[in-house]
Protein backbone atom coordinates (compact mmCIF):
# COMPACT_ATOMS: atom_id res chain seq x y z
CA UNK A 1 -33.38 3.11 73.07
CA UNK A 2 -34.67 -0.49 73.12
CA UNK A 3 -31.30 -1.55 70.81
CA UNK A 4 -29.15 0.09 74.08
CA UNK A 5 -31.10 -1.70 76.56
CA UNK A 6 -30.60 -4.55 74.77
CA UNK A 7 -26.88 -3.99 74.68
CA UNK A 8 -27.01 -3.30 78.75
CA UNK A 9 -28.31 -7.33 79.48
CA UNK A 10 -26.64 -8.91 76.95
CA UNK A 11 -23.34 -7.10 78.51
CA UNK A 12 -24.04 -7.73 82.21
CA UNK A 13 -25.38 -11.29 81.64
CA UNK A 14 -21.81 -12.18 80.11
CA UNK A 15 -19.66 -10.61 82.79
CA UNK A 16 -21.17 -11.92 85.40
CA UNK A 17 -21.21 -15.28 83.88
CA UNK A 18 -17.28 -14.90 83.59
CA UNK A 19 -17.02 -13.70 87.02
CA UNK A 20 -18.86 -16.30 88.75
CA UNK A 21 -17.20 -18.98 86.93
CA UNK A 22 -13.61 -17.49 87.92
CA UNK A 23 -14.74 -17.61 91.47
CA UNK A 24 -16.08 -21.15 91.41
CA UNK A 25 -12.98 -21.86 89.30
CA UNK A 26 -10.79 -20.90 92.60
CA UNK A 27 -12.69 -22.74 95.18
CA UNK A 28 -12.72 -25.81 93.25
CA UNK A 29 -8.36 -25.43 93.38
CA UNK A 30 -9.01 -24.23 96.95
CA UNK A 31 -10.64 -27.72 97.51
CA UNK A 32 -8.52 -29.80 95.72
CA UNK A 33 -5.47 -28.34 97.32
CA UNK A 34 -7.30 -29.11 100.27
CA UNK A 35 -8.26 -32.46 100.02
CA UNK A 36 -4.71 -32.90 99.20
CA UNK A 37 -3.45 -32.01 102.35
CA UNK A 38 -6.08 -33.88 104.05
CA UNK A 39 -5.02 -37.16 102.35
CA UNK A 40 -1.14 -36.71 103.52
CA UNK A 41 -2.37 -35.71 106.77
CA UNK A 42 -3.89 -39.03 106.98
CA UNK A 43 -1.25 -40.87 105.56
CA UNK A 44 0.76 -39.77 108.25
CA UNK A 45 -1.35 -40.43 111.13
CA UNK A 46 -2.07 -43.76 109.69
CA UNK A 47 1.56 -44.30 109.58
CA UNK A 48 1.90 -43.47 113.01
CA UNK A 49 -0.27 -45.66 114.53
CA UNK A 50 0.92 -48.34 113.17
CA UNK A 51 4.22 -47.75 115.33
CA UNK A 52 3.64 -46.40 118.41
CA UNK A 53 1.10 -45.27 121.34
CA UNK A 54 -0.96 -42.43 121.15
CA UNK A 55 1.60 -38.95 121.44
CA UNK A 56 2.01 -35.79 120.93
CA UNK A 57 1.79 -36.49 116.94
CA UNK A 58 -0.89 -37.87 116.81
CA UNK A 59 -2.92 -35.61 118.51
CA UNK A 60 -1.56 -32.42 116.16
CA UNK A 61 -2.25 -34.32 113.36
CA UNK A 62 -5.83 -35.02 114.74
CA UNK A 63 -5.96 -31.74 114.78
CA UNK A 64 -5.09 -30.75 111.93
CA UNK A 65 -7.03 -32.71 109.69
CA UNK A 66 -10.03 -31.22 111.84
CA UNK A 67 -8.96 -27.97 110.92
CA UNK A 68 -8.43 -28.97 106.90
CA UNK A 69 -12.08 -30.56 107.09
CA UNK A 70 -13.53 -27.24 108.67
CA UNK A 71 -11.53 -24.93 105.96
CA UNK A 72 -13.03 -27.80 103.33
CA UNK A 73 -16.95 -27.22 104.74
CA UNK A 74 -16.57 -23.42 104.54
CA UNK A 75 -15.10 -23.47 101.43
CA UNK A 76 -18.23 -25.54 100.15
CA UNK A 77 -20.61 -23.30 101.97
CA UNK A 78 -18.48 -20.44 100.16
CA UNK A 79 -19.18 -22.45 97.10
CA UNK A 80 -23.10 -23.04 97.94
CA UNK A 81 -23.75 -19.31 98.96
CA UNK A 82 -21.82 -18.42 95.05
CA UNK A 83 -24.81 -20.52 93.81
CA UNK A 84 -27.48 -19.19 95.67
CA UNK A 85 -26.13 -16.02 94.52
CA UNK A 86 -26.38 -17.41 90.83
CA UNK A 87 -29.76 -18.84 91.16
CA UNK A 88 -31.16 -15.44 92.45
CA UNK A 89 -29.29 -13.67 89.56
CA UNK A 90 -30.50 -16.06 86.53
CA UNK A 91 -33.68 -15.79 88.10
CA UNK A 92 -33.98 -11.86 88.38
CA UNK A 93 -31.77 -11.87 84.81
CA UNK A 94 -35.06 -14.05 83.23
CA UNK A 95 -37.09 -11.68 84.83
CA UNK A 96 -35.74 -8.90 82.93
CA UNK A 97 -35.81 -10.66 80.09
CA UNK A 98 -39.65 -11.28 79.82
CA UNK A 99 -39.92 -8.06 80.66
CA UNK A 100 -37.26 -6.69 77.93
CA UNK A 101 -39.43 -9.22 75.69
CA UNK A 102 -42.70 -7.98 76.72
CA UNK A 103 -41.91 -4.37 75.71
CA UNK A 104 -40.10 -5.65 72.36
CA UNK A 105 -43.33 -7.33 71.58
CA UNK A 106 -45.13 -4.07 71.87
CA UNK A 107 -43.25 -2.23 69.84
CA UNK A 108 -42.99 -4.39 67.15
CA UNK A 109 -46.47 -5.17 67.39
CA UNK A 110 -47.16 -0.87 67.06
CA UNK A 111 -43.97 -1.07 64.19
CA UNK A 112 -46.50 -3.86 62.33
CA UNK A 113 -49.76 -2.20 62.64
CA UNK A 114 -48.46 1.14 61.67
CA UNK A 115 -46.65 -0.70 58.31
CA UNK A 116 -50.36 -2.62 57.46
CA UNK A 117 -52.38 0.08 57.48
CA UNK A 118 -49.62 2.26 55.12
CA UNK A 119 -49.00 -1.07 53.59
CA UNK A 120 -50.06 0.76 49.48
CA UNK A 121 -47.18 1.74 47.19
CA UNK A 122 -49.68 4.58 46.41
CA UNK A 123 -49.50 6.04 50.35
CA UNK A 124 -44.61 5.61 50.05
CA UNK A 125 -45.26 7.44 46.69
CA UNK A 126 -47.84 10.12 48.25
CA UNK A 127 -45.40 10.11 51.48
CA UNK A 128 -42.56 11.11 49.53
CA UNK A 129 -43.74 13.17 46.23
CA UNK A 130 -45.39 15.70 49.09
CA UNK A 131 -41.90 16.67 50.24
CA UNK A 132 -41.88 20.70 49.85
CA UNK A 133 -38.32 19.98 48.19
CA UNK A 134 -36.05 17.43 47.08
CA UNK A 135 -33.65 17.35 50.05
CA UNK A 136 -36.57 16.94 52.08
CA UNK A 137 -37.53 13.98 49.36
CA UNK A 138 -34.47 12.75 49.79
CA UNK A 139 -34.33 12.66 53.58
CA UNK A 140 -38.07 10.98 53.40
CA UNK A 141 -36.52 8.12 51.63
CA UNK A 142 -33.73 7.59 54.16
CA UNK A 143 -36.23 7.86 57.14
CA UNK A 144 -38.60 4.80 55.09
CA UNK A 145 -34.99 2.87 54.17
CA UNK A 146 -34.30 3.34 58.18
CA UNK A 147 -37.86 2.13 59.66
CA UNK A 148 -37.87 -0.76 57.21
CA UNK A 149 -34.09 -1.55 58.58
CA UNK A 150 -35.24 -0.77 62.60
CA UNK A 151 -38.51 -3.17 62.11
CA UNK A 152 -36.15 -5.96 61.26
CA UNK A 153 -33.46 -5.45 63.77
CA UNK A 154 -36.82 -5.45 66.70
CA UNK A 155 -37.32 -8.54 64.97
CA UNK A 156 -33.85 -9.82 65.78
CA UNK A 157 -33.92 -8.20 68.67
CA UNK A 158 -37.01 -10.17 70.04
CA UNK A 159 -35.43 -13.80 68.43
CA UNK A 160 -31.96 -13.03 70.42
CA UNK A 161 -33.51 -12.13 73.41
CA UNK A 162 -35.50 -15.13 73.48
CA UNK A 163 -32.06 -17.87 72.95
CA UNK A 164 -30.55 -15.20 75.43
CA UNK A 165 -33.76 -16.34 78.11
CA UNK A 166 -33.56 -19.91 77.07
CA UNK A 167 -30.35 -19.98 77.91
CA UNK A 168 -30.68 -18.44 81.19
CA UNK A 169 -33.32 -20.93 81.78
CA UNK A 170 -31.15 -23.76 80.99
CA UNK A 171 -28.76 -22.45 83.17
CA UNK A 172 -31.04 -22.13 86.21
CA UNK A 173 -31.71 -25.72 85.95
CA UNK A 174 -27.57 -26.65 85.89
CA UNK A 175 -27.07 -24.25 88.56
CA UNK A 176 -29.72 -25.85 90.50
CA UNK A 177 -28.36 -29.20 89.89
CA UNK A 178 -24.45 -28.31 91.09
CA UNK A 179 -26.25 -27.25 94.21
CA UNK A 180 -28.45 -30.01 94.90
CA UNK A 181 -24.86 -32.15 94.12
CA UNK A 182 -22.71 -29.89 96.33
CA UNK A 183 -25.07 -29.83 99.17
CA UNK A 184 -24.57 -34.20 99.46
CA UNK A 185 -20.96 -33.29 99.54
CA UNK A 186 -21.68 -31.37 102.37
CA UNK A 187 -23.34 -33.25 104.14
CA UNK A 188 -20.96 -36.12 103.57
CA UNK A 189 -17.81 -33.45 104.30
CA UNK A 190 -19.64 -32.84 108.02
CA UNK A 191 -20.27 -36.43 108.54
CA UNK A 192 -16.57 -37.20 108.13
CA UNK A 193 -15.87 -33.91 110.61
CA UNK A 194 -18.08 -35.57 113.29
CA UNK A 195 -15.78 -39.28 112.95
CA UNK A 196 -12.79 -37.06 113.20
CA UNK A 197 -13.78 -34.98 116.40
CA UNK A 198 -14.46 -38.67 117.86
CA UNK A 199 -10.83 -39.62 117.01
CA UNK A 200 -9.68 -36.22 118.21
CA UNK A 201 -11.52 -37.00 121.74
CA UNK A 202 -10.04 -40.38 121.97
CA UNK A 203 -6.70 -39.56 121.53
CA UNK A 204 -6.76 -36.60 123.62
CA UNK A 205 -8.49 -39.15 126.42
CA UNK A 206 -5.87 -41.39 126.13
CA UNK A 207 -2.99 -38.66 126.21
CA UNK A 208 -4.86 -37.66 129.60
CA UNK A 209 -4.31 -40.60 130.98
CA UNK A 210 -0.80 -40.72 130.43
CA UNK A 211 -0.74 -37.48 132.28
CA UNK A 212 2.12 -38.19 134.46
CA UNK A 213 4.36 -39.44 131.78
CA UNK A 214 3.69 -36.43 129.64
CA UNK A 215 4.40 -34.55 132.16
CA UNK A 216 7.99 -35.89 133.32
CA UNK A 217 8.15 -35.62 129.23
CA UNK A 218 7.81 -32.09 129.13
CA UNK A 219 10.11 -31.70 131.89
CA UNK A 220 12.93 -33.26 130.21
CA UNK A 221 11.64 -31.32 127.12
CA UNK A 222 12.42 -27.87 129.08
CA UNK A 223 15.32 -28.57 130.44
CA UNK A 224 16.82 -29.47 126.99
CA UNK A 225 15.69 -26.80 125.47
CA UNK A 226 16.80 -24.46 128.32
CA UNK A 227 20.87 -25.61 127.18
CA UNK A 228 20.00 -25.32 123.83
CA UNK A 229 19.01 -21.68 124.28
CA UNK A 230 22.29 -21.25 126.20
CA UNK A 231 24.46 -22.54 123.79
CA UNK A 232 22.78 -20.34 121.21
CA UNK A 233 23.29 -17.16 123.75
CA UNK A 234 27.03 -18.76 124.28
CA UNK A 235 27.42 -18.71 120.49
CA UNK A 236 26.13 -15.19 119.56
CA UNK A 237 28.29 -13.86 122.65
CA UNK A 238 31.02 -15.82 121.24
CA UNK A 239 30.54 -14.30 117.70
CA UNK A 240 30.46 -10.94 118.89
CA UNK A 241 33.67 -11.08 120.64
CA UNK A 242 35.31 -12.59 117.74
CA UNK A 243 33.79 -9.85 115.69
CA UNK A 244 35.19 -7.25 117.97
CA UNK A 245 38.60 -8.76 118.08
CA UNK A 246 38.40 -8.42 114.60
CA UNK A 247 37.83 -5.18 114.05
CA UNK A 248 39.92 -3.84 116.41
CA UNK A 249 42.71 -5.88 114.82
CA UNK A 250 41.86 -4.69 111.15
CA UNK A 251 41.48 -1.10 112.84
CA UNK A 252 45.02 -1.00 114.47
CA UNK A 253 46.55 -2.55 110.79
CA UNK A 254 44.78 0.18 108.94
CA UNK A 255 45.93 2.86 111.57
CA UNK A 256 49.82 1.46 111.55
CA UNK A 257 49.84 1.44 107.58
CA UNK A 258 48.08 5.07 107.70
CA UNK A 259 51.15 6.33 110.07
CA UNK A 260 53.60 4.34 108.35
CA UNK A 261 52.36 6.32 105.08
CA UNK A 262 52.36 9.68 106.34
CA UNK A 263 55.62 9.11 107.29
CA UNK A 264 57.17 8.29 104.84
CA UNK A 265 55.53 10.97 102.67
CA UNK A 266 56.15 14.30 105.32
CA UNK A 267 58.61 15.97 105.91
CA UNK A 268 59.41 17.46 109.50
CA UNK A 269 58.02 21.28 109.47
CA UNK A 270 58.52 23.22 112.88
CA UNK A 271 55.25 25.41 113.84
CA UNK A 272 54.34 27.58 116.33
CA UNK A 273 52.99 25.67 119.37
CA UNK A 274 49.83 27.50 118.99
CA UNK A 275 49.17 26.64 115.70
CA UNK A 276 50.13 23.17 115.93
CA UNK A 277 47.87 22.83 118.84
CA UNK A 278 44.65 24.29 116.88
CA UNK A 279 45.68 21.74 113.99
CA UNK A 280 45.64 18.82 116.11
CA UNK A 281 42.53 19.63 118.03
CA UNK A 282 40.58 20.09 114.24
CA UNK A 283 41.83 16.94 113.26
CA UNK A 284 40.30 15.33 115.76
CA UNK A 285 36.85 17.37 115.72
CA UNK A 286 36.99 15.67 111.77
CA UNK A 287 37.81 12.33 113.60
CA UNK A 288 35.09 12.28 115.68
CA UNK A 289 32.66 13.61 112.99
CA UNK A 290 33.05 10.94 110.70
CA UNK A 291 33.15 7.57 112.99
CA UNK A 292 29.99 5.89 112.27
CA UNK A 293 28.31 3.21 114.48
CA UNK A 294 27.77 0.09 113.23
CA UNK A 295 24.35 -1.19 112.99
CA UNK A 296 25.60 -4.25 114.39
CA UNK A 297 29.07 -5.21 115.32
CA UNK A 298 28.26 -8.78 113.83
CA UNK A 299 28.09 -7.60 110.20
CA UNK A 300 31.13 -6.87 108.05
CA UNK A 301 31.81 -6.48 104.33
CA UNK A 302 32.08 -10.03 103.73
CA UNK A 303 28.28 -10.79 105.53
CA UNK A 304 26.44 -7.62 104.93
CA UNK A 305 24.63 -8.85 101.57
CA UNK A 306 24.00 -12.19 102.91
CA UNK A 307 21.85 -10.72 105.75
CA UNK A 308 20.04 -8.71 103.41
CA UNK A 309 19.28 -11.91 101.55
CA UNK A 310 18.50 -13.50 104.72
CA UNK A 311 15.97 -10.81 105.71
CA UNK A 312 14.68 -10.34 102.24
CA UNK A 313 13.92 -14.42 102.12
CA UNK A 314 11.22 -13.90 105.26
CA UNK A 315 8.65 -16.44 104.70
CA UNK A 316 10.05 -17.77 101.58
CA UNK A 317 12.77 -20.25 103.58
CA UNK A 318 12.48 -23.69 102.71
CA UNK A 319 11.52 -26.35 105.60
CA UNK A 320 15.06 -27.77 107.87
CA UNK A 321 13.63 -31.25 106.72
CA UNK A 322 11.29 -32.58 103.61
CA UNK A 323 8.69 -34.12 105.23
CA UNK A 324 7.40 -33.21 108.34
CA UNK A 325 4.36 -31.98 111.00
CA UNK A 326 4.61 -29.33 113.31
CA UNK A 327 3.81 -30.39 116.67
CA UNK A 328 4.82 -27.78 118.99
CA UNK A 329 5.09 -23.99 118.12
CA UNK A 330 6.80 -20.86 118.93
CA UNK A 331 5.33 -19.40 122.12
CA UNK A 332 2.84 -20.78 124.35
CA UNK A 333 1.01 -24.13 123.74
CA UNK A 334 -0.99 -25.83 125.58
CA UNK A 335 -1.33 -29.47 125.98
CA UNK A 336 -4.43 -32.17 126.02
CA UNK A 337 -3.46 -32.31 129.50
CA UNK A 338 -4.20 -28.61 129.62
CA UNK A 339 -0.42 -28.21 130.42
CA UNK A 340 0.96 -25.20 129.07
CA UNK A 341 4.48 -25.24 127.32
CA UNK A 342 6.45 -21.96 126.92
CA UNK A 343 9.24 -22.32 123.80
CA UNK A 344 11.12 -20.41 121.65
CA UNK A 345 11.31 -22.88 118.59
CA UNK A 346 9.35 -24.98 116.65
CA UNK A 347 9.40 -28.75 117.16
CA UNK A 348 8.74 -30.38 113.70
CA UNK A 349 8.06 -34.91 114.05
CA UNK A 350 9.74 -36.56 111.15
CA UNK A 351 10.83 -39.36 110.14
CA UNK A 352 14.26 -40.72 112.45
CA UNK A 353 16.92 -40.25 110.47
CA UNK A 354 15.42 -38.32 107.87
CA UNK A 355 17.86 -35.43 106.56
CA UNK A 356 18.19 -32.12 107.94
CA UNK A 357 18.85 -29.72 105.57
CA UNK A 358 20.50 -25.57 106.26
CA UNK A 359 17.29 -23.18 105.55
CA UNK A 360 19.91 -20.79 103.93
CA UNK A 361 23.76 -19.61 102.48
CA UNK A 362 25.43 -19.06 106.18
CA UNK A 363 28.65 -20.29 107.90
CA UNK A 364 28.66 -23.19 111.25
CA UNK A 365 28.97 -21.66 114.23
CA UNK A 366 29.03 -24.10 116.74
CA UNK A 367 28.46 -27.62 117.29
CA UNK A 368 27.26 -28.71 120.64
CA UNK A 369 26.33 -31.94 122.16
CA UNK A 370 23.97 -31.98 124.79
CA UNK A 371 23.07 -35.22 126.55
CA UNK A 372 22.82 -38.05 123.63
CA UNK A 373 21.37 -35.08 120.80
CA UNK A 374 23.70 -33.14 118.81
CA UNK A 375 23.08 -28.97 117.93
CA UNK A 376 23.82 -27.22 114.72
CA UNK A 377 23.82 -23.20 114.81
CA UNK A 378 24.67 -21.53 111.77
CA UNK A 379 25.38 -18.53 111.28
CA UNK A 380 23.70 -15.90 108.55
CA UNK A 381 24.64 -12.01 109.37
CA UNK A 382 23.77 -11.37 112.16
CA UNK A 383 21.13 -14.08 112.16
CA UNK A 384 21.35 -17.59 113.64
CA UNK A 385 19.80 -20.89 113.02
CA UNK A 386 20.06 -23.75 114.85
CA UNK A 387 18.78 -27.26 114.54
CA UNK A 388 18.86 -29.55 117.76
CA UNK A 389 17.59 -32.52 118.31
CA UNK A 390 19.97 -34.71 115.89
CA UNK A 391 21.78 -38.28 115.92
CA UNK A 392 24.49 -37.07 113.72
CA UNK A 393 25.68 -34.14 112.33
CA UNK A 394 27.68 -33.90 108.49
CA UNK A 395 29.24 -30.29 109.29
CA UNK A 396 31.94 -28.86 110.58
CA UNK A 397 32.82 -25.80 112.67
CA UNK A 398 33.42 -23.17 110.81
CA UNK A 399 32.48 -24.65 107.26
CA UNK A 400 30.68 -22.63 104.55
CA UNK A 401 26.86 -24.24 104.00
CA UNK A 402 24.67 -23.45 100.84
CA UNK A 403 20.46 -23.77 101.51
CA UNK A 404 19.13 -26.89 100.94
CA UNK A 405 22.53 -28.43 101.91
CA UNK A 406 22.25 -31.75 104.49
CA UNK A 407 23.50 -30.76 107.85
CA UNK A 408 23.05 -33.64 109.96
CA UNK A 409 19.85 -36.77 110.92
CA UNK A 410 17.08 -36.41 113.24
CA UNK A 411 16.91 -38.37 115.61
CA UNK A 412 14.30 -39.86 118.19
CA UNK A 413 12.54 -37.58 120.89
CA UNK A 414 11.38 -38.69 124.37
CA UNK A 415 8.41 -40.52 122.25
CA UNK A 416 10.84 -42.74 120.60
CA UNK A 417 9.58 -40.50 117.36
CA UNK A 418 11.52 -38.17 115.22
CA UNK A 419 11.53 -34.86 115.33
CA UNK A 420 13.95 -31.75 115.29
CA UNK A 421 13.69 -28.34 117.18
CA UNK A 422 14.18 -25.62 114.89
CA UNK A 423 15.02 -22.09 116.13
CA UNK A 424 15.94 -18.82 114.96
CA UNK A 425 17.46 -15.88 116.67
CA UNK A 426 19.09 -12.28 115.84
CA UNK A 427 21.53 -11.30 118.60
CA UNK A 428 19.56 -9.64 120.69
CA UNK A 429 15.86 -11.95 120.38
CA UNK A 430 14.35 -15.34 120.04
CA UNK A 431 11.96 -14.71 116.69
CA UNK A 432 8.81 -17.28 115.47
CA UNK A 433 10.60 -19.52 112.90
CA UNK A 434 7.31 -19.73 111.31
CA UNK A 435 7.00 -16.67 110.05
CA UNK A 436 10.12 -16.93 108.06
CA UNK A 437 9.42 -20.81 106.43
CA UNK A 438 7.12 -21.09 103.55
């Protein structure tokens, strides 16, 4: 029994070693990644500062290293609660082990008296030569071979369990330690959150006080983005007639070679008008029965796997540009003005003249100028991206694009930063580009 309890704390003491460490193991990475981010995020705002005013960029990038720094102080509080949990269980696990030694002690202790007093080779002699037969000799000497054996395994037993405590002991004091050193980082990690709140207040101040220009900003901002979205509608509209016109052209070809066929292959028969009459009207029961809607008149054989791909690739689709922050996003935002902004894109800052690059396989649409900007919408199935917002633009109407392949350059927004709107629609609605980038 004791040998199986034994077996129990030894087993659970090394599992749940393994398991804490794994966790730990992934908030460390967690953290690091983190910190990483936070870095960049500075670099950037850094960068920024150095060139202009306080905008719009700024103040998301305030804001985002504000949110990095909370996910960083929950992750260590995630990582502080893992060793509280670890301290209770090393202390419960010593616990168990005293008492594990305590009743190892006692038994041995019995096992010992119980060998002293029938310590004489007279007494194993008498033990076994009173057997009432020689199996049951035989089965005495296995039982004496088997106590001598068990009184050395408690003996093992108690010397394992006490390196098994030790170690538990040694551990308590390490875990204790980590905490005491992950506790200053802490506190350092929520001083650094209080400096960045300040920052976050002062820009937002400052963007408050250029209130009206903001605001004559954002109405520039709408109306540009109004034309964009109607040059997108103008383009789907535009792709759907074309796609019509197309099929009805490839339907009247198919139709003239099907006469032309049956033509040539019939000869005349005369029929009763009856019976021609009940011919022609099954023949076009059958017609009927087998015309099959499209599920969109936009796809054909030549597009119908690249949508799939398209659709498949949701929230796996590379960035339009390589380095960038997003600073306004699908839907309603709202402002440090307390302005809210309404939009169907997402407006990424970059650097000006940084490449833009096609998210996916797909063919050009359209190009459109509007005002001093240039728009790219490109066409995948009966999905459409489009990129505004750029200086210059490397495509060409109707020219095949692979993903990853440079498009056009941002250019400068009303800030006198970079940035590019990014949208994506299927022909019927305006969907969260988000949701589809990595």
């Amino acid at each position: 029994m004791v040998k199986y309890i034994f077996s129990f704390f030894l087993f659970s003491a090394i599992t749940y070693s393994v398991t804490a460490q794994q966790t730990r193991e992934e908030l460390e990475k967690q953290r690091t990644q983190l910190k990483k981010e936070m870095e960049q995020t500075q670099k950037q705002l850094n960068a920024n500062k150095l060139k202009t005013k306080e905008n719009l960029v700024q103040w998301r990038l305030i804001n985002n290293k504000v949110n990095l720094q909370n996910r960083l102080i929950e992750n260590i509080s995630k990582d502080i609660n893992l060793l509280d949990n670890n301290i209770y269980n090393n202390q419960r696990e010593i616990t168990r082990y005293n008492k594990l030694l305590d009743t190892l002690k006692e038994e041995y202790a019995k096992s010992m008296v119980y060998a002293y007093k029938n310590r004489s080779n007279y007494d194993f002699l008498n033990f076994i030569f009173s057997a009432a037969s020689f199996n049951d000799a035989i089965k005495r000497i296995a039982y004496l071979r088997y106590y001598r054996t068990f009184r050395e395994k408690q003996g093992e037993n108690i010397l394992r369990t006490q390196e098994l405590r030790k170690q538990r002991v040694n551990e308590l004091g390490s875990i204790k330690e980590q905490k005491g050193e992950v506790l200053k980082t802490k506190d350092k990690e929520m001083l650094a959150l209080e400096n960045q709140k300040e920052e976050k207040d002062r820009i937002m101040n400052e963007l408050k006080k250029q209130g009206k220009q903001l605001n004559n900003q954002l109405t520039t901002y709408k109306k540009q983005n109004a034309k964009v979205e109607r040059a997108i509608a103008a383009a789907i509209n535009k792709a759907r007639e074309d796609a019509k016109k197309a099929a009805l052209k490839k339907a009247k070809e198919e139709e003239a070679l099907k006469n032309a066929t049956a033509k040539a292959n019939t000869k005349p028969e005369i029929k009763p008008e009856a019976e021609t009459k009940t011919e022609n009207k099954s023949v076009a029961v059958v017609k009927k029965a087998t015309v099959k809607t499209p599920e969109s008149i936009l796809l054909n054989a030549g597009n119908i796997e690249l949508n799939e791909n398209f659709i498949k690739n949701k929230g796996n689709l590379p960035w339009p540009v390589d380095k960038g922050v997003p600073i306004l996003h699908f839907g309603r935002n709202v402002l440090p003005n307390k302005t809210q902004l309404d939009i169907t894109c997402v407006t990424i800052a970059t650097d000006i003249g940084s490449n833009v690059k096609s998210v996916f396989d797909g063919v050009v649409s359209n190009i459109v100028f509007i005002e001093d900007m240039q728009v790219v919408i490109i066409q995948h199935g009966k999905y459409f991206t489009t990129y505004s917002n750029l200086s210059s633009v490397q495509v060409q109407r109707g020219q095949n694009v692979k993903t990853g392949q440079v498009i056009g350059k941002a250019g400068a927004n009303l800030d006198g930063i970079g940035s590019i709107d990014f949208f994506i629609n299927d022909e019927k609605n305006d969907i969260d580009p988000e949701k589809w980038l990595k």
